[in-house]
Protein backbone atom coordinates (compact mmCIF):
# COMPACT_ATOMS: atom_id res chain seq x y z
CA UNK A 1 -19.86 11.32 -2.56
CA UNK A 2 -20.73 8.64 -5.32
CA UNK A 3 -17.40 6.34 -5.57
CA UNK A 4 -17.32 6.85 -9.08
CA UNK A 5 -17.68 10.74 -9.03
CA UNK A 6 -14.57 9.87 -6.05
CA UNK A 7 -12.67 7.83 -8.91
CA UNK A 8 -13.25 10.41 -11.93
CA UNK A 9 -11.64 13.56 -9.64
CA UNK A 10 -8.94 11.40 -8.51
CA UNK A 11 -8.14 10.79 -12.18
CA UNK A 12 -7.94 14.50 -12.48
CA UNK A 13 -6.14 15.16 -9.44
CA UNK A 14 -3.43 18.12 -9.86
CA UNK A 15 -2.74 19.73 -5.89
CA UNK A 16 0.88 18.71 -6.58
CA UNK A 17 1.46 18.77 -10.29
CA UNK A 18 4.91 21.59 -9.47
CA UNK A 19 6.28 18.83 -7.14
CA UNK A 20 5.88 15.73 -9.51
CA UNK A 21 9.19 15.88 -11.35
CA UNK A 22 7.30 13.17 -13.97
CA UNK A 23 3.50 15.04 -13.50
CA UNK A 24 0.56 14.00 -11.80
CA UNK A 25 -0.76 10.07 -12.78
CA UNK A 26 -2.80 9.53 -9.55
CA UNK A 27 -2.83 5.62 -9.43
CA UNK A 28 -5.18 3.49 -6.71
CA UNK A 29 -7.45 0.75 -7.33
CA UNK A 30 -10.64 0.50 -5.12
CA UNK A 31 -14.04 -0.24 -5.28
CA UNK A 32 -17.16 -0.18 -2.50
CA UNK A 33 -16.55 -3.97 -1.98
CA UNK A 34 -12.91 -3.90 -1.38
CA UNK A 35 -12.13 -6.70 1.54
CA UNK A 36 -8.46 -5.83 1.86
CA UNK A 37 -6.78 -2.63 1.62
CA UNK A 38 -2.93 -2.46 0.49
CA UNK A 39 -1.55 1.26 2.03
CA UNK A 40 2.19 2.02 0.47
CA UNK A 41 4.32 4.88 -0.14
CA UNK A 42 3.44 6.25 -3.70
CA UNK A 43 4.06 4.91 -7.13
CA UNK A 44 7.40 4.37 -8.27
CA UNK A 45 8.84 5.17 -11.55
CA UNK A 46 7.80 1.79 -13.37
CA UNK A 47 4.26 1.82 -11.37
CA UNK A 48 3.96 5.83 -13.06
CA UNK A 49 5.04 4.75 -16.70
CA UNK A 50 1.99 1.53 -16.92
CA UNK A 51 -0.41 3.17 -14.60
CA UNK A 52 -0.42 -0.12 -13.11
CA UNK A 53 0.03 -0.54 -8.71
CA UNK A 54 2.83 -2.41 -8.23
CA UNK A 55 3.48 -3.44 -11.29
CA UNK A 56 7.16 -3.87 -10.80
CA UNK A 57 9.25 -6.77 -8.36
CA UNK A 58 7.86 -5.47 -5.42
CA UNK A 59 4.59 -6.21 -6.38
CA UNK A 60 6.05 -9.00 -7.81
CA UNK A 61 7.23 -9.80 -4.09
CA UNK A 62 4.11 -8.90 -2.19
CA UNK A 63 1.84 -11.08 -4.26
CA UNK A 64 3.78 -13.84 -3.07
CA UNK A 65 4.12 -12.42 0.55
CA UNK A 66 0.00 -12.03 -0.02
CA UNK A 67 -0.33 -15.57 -1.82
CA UNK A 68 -2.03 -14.43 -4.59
CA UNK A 69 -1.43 -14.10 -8.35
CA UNK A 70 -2.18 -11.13 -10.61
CA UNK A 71 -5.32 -11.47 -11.70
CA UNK A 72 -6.57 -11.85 -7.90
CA UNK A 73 -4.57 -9.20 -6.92
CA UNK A 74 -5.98 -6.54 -9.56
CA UNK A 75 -9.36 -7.16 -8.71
CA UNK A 76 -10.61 -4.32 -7.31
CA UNK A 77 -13.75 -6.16 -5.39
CA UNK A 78 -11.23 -7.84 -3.63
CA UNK A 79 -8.10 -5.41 -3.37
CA UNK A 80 -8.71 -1.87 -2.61
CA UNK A 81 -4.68 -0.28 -3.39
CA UNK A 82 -4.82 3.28 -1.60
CA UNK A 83 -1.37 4.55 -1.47
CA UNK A 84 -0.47 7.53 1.20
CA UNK A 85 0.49 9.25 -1.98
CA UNK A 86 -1.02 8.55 -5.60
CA UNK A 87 1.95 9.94 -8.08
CA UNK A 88 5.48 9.32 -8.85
CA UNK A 89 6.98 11.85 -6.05
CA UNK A 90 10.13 11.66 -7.85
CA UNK A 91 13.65 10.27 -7.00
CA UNK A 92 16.10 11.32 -3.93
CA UNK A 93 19.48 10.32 -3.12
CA UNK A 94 18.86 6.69 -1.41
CA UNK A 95 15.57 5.87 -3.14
CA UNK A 96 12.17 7.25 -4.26
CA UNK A 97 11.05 11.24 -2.47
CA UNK A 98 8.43 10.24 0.68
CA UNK A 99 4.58 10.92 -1.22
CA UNK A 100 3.42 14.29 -1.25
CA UNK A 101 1.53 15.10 2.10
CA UNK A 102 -1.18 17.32 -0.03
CA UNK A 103 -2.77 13.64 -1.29
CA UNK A 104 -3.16 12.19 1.89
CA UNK A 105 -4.95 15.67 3.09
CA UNK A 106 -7.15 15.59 -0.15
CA UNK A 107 -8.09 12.09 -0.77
CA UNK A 108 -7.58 9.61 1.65
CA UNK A 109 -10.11 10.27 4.31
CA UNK A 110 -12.95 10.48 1.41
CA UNK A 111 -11.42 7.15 0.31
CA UNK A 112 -12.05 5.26 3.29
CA UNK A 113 -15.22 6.28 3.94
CA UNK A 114 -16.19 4.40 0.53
CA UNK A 115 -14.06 0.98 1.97
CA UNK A 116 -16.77 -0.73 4.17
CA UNK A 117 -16.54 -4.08 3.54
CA UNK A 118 -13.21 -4.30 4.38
CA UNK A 119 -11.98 -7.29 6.36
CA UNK A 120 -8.03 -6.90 6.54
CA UNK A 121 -5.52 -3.88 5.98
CA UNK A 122 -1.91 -4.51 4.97
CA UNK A 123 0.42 -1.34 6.17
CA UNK A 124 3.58 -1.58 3.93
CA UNK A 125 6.50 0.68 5.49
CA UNK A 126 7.17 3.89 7.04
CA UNK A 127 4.87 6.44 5.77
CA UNK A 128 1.47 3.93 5.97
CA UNK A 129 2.19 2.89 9.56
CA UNK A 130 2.54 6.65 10.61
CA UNK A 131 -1.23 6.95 9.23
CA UNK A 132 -2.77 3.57 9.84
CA UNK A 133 -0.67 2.46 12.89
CA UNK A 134 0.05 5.66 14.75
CA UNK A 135 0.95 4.45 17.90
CA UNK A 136 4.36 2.42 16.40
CA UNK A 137 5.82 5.83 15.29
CA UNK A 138 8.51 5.65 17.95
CA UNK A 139 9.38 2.14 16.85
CA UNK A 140 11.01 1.30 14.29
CA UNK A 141 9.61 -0.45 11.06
CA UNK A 142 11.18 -3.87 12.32
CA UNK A 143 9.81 -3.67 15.65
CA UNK A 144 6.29 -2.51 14.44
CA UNK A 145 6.51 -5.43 11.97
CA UNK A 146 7.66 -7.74 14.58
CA UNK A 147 4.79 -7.00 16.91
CA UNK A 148 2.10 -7.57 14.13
CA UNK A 149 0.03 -9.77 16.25
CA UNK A 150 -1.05 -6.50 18.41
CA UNK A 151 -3.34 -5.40 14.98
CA UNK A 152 -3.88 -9.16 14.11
CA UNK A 153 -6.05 -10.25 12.78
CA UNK A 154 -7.74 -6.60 10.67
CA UNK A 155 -3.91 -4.85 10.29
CA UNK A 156 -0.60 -6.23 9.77
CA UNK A 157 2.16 -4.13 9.20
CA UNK A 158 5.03 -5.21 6.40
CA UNK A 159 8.20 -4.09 5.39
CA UNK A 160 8.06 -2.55 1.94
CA UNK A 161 8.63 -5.21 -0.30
CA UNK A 162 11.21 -3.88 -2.61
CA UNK A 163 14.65 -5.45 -3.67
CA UNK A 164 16.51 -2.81 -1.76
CA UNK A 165 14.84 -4.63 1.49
CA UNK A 166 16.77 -7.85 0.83
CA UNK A 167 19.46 -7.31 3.21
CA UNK A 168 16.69 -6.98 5.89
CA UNK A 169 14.83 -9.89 4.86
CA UNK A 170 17.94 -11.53 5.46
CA UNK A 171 18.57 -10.34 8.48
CA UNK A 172 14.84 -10.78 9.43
CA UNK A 173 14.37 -13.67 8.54
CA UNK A 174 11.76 -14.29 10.82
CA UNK A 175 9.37 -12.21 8.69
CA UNK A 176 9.01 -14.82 6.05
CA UNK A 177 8.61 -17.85 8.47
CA UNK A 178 6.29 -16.42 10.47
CA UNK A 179 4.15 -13.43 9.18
CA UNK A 180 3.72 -14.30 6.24
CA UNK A 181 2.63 -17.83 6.33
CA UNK A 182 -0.16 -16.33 8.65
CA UNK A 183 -1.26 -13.47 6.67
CA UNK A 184 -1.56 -15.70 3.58
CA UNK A 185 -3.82 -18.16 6.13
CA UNK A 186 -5.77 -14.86 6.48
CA UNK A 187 -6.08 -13.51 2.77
CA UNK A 188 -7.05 -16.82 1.49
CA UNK A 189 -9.88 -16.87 4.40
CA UNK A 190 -11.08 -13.76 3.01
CA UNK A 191 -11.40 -14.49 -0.78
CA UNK A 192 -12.47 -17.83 -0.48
């Protein structure tokens, strides 16, 4: 499959449409020369209204994490975004509803097959290290972050960035000290 005829019928993705409390927007960015791929949950709320990947303060907090500013981030020759789940899933009691399973089924094997130049892959949270990192799903997402050198130096898992991790940022402080100094070492290797 062409990665453009793959773009177009991701565009016009609708296997979930009576889940998606907001309708289907199927947002990724990713191109055949993608060196590092970004794996989250799903679009949030804010991502869903602009159409935009994290285009809200977690990306606003990953960039940094990732050492990289917007226009860097949103190129799509270096950034391939391919979240488990590509719509707004909707809202639940203690944050955003896990991404719908069907879009992981439909899309995501075709999508990797297109990512070959790809150099480093950045597993943000729960749901991406079940995928990417299957072997850490009896661990917890601190302990898979905290052994990140056992992927280094092609996968590191993160913590989702969001503001409602602050309190374990805090508490994990490590995180910021540590991994991240080195996976910015890594990304600016990359792209330079």
């Amino acid at each position: 499959m062409q990665i453009i005829t793959l773009k177009n019928d991701i565009k016009r993705c609708t296997v979930c449409v009576k889940h998606l409390p907001l309708g289907p927007r199927p947002i990724a960015q990713f191109s055949a020369n993608s060196k590092i791929l970004l794996v989250g949950q799903a679009p949030g709320r804010r991502v869903h209204e602009t159409g935009i990947p994290f285009n809200d303060p977690s990306g606003d907090r990953l960039r940094l994490w990732l050492g990289v500013n917007r226009d860097v981030f949103y190129d799509d020759e270096i950034f391939a975004i391919v979240p488990m789940g590509f719509c707004f899933p909707g809202t639940g009691k203690s944050g955003d509803l896990p991404p719908r399973p069907e879009c992981a089924i439909t899309w995501r094997e075709k999508v990797l097959q297109q990512l070959n130049q790809l150099k480093l892959t950045v597993v943000i949270g729960r749901y991406a290290l079940d995928y990417h990192l299957p072997e850490t799903q009896k661990l917890t997402v601190t302990q898979a972050v905290a052994s990140w050198q056992d992927h280094w130096p092609d996968i590191i898992p993160l913590p989702h960035p969001s503001p409602r991790n602050n309190r374990w940022l805090k508490n994990n402080f490590w995180f910021e000290t540590e991994v991240v100094p080195e996976m910015q070492r890594r990304v600016k290797e990359i792209i330079t």
